[in-house]
Protein backbone atom coordinates (compact mmCIF):
# COMPACT_ATOMS: atom_id res chain seq x y z
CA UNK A 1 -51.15 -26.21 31.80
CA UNK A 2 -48.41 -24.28 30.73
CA UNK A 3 -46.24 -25.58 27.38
CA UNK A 4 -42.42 -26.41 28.10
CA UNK A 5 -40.24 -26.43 25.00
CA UNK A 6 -37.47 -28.57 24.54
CA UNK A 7 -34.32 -28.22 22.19
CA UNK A 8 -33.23 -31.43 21.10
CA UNK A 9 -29.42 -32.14 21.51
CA UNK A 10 -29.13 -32.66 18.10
CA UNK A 11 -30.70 -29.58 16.49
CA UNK A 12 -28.64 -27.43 18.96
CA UNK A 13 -24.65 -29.19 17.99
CA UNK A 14 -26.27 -28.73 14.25
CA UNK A 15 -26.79 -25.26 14.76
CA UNK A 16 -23.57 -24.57 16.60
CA UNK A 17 -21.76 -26.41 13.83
CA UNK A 18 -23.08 -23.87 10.91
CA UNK A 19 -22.04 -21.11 13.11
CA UNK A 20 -18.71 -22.46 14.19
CA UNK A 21 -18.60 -22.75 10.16
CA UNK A 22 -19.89 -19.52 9.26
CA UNK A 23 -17.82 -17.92 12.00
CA UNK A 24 -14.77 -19.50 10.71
CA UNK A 25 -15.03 -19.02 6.83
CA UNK A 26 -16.12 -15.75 7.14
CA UNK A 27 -13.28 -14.80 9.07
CA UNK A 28 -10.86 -16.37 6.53
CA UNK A 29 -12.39 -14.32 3.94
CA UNK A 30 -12.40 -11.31 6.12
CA UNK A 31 -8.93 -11.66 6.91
CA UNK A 32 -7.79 -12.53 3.69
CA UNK A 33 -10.00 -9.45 2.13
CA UNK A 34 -8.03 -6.98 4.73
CA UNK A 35 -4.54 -7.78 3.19
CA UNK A 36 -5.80 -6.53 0.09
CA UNK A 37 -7.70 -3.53 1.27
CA UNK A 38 -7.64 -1.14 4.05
CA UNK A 39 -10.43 -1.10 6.29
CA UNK A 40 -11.68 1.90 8.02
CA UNK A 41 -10.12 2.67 11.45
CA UNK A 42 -13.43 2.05 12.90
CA UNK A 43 -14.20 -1.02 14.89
CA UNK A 44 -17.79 -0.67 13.60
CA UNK A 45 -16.83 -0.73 10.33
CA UNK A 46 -14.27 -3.53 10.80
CA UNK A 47 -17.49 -5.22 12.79
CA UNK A 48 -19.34 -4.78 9.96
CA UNK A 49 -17.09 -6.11 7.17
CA UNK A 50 -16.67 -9.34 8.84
CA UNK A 51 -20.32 -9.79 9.27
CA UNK A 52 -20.69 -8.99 5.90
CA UNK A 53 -18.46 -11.60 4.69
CA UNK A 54 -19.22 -14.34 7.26
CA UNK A 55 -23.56 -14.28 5.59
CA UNK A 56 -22.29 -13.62 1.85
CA UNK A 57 -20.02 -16.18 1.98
CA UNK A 58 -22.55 -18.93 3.50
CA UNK A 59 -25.11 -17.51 1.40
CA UNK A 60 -27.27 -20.11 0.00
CA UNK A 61 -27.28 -19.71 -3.79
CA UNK A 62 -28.15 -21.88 -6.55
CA UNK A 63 -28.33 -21.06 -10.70
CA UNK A 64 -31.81 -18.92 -11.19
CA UNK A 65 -31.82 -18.02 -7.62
CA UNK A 66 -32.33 -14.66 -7.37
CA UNK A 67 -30.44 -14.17 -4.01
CA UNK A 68 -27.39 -13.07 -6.05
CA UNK A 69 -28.82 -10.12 -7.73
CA UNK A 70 -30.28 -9.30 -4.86
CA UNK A 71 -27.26 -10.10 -2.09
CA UNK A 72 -24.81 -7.99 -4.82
CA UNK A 73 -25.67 -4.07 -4.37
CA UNK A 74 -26.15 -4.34 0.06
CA UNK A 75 -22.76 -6.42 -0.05
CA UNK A 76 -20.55 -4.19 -2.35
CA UNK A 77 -22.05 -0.83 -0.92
CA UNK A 78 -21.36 -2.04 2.30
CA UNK A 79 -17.66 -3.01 1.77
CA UNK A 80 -17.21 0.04 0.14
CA UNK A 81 -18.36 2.53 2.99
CA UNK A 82 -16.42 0.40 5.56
CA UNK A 83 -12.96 0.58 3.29
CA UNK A 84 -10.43 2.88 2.23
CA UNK A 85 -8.10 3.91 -0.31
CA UNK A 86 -8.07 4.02 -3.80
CA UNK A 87 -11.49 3.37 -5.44
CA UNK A 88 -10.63 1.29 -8.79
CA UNK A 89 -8.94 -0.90 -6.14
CA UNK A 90 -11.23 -1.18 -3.97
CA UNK A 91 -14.13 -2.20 -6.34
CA UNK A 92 -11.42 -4.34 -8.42
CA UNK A 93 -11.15 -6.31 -4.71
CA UNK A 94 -14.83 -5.91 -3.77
CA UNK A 95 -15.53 -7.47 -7.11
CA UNK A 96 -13.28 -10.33 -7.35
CA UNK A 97 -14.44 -11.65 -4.15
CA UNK A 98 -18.05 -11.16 -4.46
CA UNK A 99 -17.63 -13.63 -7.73
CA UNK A 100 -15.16 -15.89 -5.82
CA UNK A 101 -17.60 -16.37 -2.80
CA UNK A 102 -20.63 -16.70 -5.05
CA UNK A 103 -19.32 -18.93 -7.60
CA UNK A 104 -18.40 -21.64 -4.54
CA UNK A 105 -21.70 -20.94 -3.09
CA UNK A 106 -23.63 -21.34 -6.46
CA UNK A 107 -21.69 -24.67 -7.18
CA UNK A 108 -22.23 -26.29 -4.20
CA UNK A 109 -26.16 -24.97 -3.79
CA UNK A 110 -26.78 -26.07 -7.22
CA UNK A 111 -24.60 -29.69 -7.94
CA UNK A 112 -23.99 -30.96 -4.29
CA UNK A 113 -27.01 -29.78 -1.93
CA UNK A 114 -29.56 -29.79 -5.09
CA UNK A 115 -28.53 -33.18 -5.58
CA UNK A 116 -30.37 -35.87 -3.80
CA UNK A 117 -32.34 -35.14 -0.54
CA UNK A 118 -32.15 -32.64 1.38
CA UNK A 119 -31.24 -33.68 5.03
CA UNK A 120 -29.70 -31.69 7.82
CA UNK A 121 -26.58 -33.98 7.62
CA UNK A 122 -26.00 -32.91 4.44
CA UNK A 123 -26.20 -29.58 5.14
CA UNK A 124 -23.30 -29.85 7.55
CA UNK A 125 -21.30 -31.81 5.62
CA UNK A 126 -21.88 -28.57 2.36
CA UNK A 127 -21.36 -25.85 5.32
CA UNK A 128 -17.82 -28.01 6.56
CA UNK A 129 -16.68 -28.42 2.96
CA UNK A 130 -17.18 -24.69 1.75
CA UNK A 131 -15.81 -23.43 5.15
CA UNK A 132 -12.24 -26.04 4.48
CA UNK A 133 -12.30 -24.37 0.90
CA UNK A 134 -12.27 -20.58 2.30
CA UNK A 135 -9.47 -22.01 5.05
CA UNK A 136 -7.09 -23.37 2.16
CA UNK A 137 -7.72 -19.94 -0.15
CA UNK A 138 -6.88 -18.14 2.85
CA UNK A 139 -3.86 -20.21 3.66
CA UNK A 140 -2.39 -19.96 0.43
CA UNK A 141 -2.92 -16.82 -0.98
CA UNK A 142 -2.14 -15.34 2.95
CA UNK A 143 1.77 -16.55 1.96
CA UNK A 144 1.89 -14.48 -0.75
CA UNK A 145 0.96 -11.46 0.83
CA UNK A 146 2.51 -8.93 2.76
CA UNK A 147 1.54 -8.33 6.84
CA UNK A 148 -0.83 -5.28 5.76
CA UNK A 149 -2.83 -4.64 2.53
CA UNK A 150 -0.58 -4.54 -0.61
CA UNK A 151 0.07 -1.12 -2.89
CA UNK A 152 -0.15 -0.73 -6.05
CA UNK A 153 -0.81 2.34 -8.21
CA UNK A 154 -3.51 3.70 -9.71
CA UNK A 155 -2.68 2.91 -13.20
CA UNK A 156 -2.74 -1.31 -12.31
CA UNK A 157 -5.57 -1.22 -10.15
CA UNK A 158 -7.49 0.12 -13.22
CA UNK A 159 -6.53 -2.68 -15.21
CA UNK A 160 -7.41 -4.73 -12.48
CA UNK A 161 -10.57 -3.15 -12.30
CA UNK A 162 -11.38 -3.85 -15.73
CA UNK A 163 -10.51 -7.22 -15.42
CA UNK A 164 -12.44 -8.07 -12.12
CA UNK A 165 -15.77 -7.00 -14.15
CA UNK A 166 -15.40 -10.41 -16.26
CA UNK A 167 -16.51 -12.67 -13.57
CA UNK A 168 -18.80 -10.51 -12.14
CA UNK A 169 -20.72 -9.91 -15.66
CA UNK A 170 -20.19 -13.81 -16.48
CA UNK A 171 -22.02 -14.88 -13.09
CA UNK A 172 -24.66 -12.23 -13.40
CA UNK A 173 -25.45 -13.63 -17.03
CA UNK A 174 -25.51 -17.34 -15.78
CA UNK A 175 -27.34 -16.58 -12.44
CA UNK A 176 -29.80 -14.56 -15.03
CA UNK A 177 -30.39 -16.93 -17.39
CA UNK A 178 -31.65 -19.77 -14.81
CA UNK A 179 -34.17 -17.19 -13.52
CA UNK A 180 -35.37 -17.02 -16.85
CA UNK A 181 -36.24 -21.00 -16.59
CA UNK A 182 -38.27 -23.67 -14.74
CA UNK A 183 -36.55 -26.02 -12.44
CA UNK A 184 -36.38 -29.33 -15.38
CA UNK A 185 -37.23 -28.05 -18.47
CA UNK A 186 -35.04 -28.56 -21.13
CA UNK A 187 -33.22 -24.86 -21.46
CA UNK A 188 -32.80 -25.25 -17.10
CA UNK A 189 -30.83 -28.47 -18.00
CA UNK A 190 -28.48 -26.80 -20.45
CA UNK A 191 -27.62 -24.20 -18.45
CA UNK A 192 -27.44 -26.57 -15.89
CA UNK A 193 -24.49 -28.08 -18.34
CA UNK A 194 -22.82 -24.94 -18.78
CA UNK A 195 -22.97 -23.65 -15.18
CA UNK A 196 -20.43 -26.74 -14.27
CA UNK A 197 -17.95 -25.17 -16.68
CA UNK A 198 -18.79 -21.59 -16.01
CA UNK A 199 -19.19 -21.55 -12.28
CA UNK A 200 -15.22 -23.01 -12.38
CA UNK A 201 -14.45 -20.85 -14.57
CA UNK A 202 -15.31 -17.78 -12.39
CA UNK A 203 -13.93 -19.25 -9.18
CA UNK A 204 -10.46 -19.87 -10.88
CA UNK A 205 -10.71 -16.29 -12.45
CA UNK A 206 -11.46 -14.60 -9.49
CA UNK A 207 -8.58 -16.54 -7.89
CA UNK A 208 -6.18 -15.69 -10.18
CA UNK A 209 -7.12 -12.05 -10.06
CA UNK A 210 -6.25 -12.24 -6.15
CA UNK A 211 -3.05 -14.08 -7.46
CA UNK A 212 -1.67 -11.82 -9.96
CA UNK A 213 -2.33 -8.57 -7.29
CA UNK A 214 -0.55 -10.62 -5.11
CA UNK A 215 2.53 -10.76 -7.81
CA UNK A 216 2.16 -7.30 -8.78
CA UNK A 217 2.43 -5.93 -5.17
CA UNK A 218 6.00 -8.01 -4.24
CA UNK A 219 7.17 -6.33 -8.16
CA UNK A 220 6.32 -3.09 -6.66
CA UNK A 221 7.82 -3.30 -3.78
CA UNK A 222 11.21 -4.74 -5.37
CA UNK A 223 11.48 -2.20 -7.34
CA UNK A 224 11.59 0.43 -4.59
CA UNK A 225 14.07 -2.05 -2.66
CA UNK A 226 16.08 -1.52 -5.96
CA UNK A 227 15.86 1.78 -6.49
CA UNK A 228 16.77 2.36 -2.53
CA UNK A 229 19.78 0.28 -3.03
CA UNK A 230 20.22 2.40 -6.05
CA UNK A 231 20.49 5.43 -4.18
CA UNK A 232 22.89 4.08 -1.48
CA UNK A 233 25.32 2.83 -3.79
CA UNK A 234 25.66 6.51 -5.44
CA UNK A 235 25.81 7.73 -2.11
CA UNK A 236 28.48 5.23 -1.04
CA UNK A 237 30.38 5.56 -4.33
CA UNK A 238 30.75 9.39 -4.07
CA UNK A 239 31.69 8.93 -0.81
CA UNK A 240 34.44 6.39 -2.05
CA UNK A 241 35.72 9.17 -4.81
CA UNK A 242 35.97 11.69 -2.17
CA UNK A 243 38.13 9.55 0.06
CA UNK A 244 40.62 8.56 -2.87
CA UNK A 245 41.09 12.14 -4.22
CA UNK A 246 41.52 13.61 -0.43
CA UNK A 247 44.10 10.03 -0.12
CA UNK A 248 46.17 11.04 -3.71
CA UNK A 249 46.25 15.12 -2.22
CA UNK A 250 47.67 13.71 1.07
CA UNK A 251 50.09 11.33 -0.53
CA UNK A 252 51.27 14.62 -3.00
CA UNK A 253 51.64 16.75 0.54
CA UNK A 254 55.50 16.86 0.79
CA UNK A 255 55.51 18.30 -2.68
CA UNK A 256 52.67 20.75 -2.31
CA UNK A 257 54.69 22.00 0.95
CA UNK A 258 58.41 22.23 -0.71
CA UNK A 259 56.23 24.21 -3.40
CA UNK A 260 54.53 26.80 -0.93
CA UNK A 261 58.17 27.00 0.75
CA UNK A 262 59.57 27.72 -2.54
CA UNK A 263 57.17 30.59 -3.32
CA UNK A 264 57.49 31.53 -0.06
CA UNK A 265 61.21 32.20 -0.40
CA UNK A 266 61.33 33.45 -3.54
CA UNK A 267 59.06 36.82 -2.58
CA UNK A 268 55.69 35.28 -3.67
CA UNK A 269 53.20 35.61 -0.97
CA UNK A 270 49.99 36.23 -3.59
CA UNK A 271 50.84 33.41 -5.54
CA UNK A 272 51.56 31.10 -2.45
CA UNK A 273 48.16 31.92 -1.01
CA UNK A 274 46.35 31.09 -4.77
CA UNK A 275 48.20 27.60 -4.65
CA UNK A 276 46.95 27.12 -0.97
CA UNK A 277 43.70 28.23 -2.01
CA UNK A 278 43.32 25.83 -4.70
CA UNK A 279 45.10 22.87 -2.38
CA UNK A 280 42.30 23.65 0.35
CA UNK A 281 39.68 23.06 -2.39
CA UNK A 282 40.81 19.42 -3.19
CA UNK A 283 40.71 18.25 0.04
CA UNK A 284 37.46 19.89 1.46
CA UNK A 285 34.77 17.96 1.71
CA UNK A 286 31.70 17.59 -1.24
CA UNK A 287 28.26 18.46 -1.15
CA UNK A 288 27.46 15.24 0.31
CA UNK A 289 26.56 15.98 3.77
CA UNK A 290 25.37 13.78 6.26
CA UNK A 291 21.76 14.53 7.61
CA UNK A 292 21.14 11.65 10.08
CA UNK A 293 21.91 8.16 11.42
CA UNK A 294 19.47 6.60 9.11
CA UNK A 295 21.80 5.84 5.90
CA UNK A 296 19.14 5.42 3.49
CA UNK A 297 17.56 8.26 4.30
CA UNK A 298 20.81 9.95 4.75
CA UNK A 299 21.32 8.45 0.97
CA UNK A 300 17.65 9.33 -0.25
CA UNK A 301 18.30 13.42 0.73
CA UNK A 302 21.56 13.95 -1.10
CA UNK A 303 20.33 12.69 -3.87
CA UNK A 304 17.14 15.18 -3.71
CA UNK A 305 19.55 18.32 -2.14
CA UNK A 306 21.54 17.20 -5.81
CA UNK A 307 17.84 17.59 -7.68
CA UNK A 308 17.06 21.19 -5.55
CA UNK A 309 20.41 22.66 -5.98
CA UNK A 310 20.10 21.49 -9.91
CA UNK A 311 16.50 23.46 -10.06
CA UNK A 312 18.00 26.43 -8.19
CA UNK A 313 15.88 26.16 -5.22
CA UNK A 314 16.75 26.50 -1.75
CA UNK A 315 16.56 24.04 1.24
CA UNK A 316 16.27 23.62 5.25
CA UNK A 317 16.53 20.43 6.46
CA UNK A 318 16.44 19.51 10.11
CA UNK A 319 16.55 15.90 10.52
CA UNK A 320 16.71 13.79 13.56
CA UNK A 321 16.57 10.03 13.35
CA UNK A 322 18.56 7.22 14.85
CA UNK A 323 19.68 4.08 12.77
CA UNK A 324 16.76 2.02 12.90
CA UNK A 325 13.61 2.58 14.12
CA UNK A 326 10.34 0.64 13.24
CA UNK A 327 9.37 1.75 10.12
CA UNK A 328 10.83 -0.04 7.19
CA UNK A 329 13.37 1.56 5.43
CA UNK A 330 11.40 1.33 1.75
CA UNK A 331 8.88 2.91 3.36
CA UNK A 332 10.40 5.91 4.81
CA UNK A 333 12.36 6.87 1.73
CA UNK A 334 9.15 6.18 -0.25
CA UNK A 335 6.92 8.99 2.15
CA UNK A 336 10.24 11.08 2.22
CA UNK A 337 11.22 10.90 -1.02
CA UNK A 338 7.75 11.48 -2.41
CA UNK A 339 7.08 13.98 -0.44
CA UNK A 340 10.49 16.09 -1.96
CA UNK A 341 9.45 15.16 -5.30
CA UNK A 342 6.26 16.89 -4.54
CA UNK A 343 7.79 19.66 -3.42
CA UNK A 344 10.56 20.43 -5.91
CA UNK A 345 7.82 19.79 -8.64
CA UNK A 346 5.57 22.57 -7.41
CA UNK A 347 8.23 24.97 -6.01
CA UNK A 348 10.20 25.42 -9.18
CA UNK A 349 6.89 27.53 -10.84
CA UNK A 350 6.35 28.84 -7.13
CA UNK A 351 7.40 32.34 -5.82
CA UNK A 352 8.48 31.36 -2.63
CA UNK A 353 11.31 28.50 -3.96
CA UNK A 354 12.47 27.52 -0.64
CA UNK A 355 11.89 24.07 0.69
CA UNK A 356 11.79 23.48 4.37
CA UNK A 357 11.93 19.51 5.31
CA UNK A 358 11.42 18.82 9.26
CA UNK A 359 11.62 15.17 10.55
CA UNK A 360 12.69 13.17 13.75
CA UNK A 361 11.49 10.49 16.23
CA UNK A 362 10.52 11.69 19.32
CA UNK A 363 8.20 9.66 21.89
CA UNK A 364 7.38 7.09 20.45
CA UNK A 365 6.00 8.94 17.39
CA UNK A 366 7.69 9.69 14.02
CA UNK A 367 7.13 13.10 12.55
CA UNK A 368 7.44 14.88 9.11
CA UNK A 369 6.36 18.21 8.00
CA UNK A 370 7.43 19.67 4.42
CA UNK A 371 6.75 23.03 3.46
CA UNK A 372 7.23 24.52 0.01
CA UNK A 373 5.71 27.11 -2.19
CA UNK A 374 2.75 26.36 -3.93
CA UNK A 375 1.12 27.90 -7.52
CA UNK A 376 -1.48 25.19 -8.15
CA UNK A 377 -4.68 26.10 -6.20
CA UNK A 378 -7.89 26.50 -8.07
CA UNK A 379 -11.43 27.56 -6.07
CA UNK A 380 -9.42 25.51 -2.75
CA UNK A 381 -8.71 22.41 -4.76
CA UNK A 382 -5.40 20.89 -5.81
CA UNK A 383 -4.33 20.67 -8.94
CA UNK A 384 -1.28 18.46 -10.16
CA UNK A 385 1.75 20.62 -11.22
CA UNK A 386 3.35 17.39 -13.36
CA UNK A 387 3.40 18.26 -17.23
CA UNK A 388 0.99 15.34 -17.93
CA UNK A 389 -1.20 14.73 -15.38
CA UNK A 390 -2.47 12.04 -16.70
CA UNK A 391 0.70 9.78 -15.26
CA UNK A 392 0.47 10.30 -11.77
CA UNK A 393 3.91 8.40 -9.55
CA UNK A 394 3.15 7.28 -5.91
CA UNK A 395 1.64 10.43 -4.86
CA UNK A 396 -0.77 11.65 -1.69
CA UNK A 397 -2.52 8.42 -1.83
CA UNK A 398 0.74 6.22 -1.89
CA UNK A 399 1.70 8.35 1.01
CA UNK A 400 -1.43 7.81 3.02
CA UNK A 401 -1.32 4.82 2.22
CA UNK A 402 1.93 3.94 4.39
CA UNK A 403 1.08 6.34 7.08
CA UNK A 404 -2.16 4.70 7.42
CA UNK A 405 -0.43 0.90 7.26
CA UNK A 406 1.38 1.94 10.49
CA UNK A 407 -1.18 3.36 12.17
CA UNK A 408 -0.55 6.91 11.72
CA UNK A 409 -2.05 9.76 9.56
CA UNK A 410 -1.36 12.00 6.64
CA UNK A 411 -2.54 15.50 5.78
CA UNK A 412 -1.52 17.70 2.46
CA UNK A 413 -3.20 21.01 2.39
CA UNK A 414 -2.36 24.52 0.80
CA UNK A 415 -2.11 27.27 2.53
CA UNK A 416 -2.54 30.68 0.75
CA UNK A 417 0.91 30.32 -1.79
CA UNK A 418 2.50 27.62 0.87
CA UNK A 419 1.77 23.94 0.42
CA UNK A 420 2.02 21.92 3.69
CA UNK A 421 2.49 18.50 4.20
CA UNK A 422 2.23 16.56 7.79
CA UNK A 423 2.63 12.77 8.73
CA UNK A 424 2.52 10.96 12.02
CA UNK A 425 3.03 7.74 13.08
CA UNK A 426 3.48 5.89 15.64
CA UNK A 427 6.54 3.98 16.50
CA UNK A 428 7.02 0.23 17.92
CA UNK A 429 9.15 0.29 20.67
CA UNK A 430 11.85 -1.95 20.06
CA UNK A 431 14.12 1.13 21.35
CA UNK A 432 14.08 4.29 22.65
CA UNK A 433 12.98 6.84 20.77
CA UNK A 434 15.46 9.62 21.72
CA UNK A 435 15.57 11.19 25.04
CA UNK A 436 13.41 14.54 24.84
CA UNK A 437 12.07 15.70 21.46
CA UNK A 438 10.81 19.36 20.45
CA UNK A 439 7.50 20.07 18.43
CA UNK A 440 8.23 20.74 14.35
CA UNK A 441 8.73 23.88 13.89
């Protein structure tokens, strides 16, 4: 007689209800992890990350269990190979949320569930409360943080770094120590004790890490706001001076005339044409040309044309780009303008000192190609041109950092004495995009 097996009702809602828990914590985390780093465009990899999260963070873990040591090196390798970006922030992040998953884990493994009996309802009750505690991190901290994953540079993500490593080596030393012991004896009980300080401690570390990046990422991004509104002011205040000295020439023209008429009639044609000459010099227009719809980008490349004509370089910029388009504006300046500042930098020691800048919209795709002379290429690698290297600005990273956050691409590469930078992105259509475009030439 054959054997029929039957799943009780009960045992099948109590295993949907972990994984309707699991599912939904894990993807809080997940989400919440992806603001702060850039995964891999990769749907495996994205796959991957969130099933990494959703087991570590319903990992059972109590202190002396050894599931921490050993659920540490798979889990941060793994995040790692499925991210991108810069590395001391990517471990800083890695870090921080290993200890802030583990610490919540290890707390409610070790006082909750290891208190009293163990009973399936329990069990769901643990799973519900540590998936509402990954809902209201995500919640809050999600309001503090910007659509995509937030930039900072190198220099604070190695602080950061150095700062994520106290929670991690505090709940390694812990988790260590209660290996060490028996379940009851006397030196399990103390750190028993100290784990319900400690385990807090790490958890409100680990969130305040998150916190403070969080804070440091809206600073950063003010203080390109200000320096873009910066740059349009001393755009928009030349532009004001230019307009009053062309109004006070205008409002001096009857004199200037009865002046050329008086040279005129008195046999002085040479000296006529130098008064003429000089009157034609007030009142032609500055070196503040207009390059584009865009104004702060049309603000942003006077200032740098200022900067090249100051170093005694040489320009061509062709520039086509409406008003508004998708990208934000501190964004564009901050790929444009770091891109020039790469280029003046390395063309001033360069040969070739010429600086060719090539940019527009054009279907549905934005486009930007700098060229510029290059003298910093050592067995095919880069080297910085900056006097201390040691400071690096927003650089290549930054840069591929934005074109990345809207879905485009980035390459720098040197070619022979020439260094050659490309970006592509792709455009929301909110309008269109110009009529018919041209490849960069």
């Amino acid at each position: 007689m054959e054997s029929v097996y039957i799943i009780e009702p009960r045992g099948m809602l109590e295993w949907l209800y972990s994984m309707v828990c699991i599912l939904l914590g894990g993807f809080c985390i997940y989400r919440l992890f992806v603001c702060y780093i850039q995964p891999r465009q990769n749907w495996i990899c994205k796959l991957v990350l969130f099933a990494a999260f959703g087991i570590s963070s319903f990992m059972p873990i109590w202190l002396g269990d050894e599931n921490l040591l050993l659920t540490a090196p798979p889990f941060i390798g793994t995040v790692m190979l499925c991210t991108q970006g810069n590395r001391y922030g990517r471990l800083c992040t890695v870090f921080t949320f290993f200890c802030l998953e583990m610490s919540l884990s290890a707390f409610f493994g070790t006082y909750l569930e290891g208190v009293g009996p163990y009973t399936s309802s329990s069990r769901m009750v643990f799973d519900g409360c540590r998936c509402v505690s990954y809902i209201l991190i995500f919640f809050y901290l999600k309001r503090k943080l910007p659509e995509k994953w937030v930039y900072l540079p190198k220099r604070l993500w190695k602080i950061l770094f150095w700062f994520s490593l106290m929670p991690l080596g505090t709940l390694a030393a812990l988790v260590t120590l209660g290996m060490s012991e028996r379940f009851g004896d006397p030196a399990y009980v103390q750190i028993w004790a100290m784990g319900l300080v400690i385990l807090p401690s790490v958890f409100l570390t680990s969130f305040t890490i998150l916190a403070a990046v969080s804070a440091l990422a809206d600073y950063e991004q003010m203080e390109r706001a200000v320096h873009l509104l910066e740059l349009r002011e001393d755009y928009y205040e030349s532009l004001r001076q230019e307009e009053t000295r062309i109004r006070h020439v205008r409002h001096d023209m009857k004199n200037h005339l009865f002046t050329l008429r008086g040279l005129l009639a008195g046999g002085k044609p040479g000296e006529a044409a130098a008064y003429l000459d000089g009157l034609l010099g007030e009142v032609q227009p500055g070196q503040k040309a207009r390059f584009c719809e865009n104004e702060a980008v049309n603000a942003l490349l006077c200032s740098k044309v200022d900067l090249i004509l100051q170093k005694g370089l040489d320009y061509d910029f062709r520039i086509l780009l409406e008003e508004r388009i998708s990208i934000a504006d501190i964004d564009l300046c901050s790929l444009i303008g770091n891109a020039l500042d790469n280029a003046i930098r390395a063309a001033v020691s360069a040969e070739d000192q010429k600086i060719s800048l090539r940019c527009r919209c054009d279907k549905g795709m934005f486009m930007l190609k700098v060229v510029n002379g290059f003298g910093g290429e050592i067995d095919g690698r880069l080297k910085t041109t900056k006097p201390d290297s040691g400071r690096h600005g927003f650089g290549i990273p930054g840069m591929r950092e934005i074109a990345a956050r809207y879905g485009g691409s980035l390459e720098a590469k040197a070619q022979g004495d020439r260094f050659v930078l490309a970006a592509c992105m792709p455009l929301r259509r909110t309008s269109e995009q110009g009529a018919e475009g041209k490849e960069l030439q």
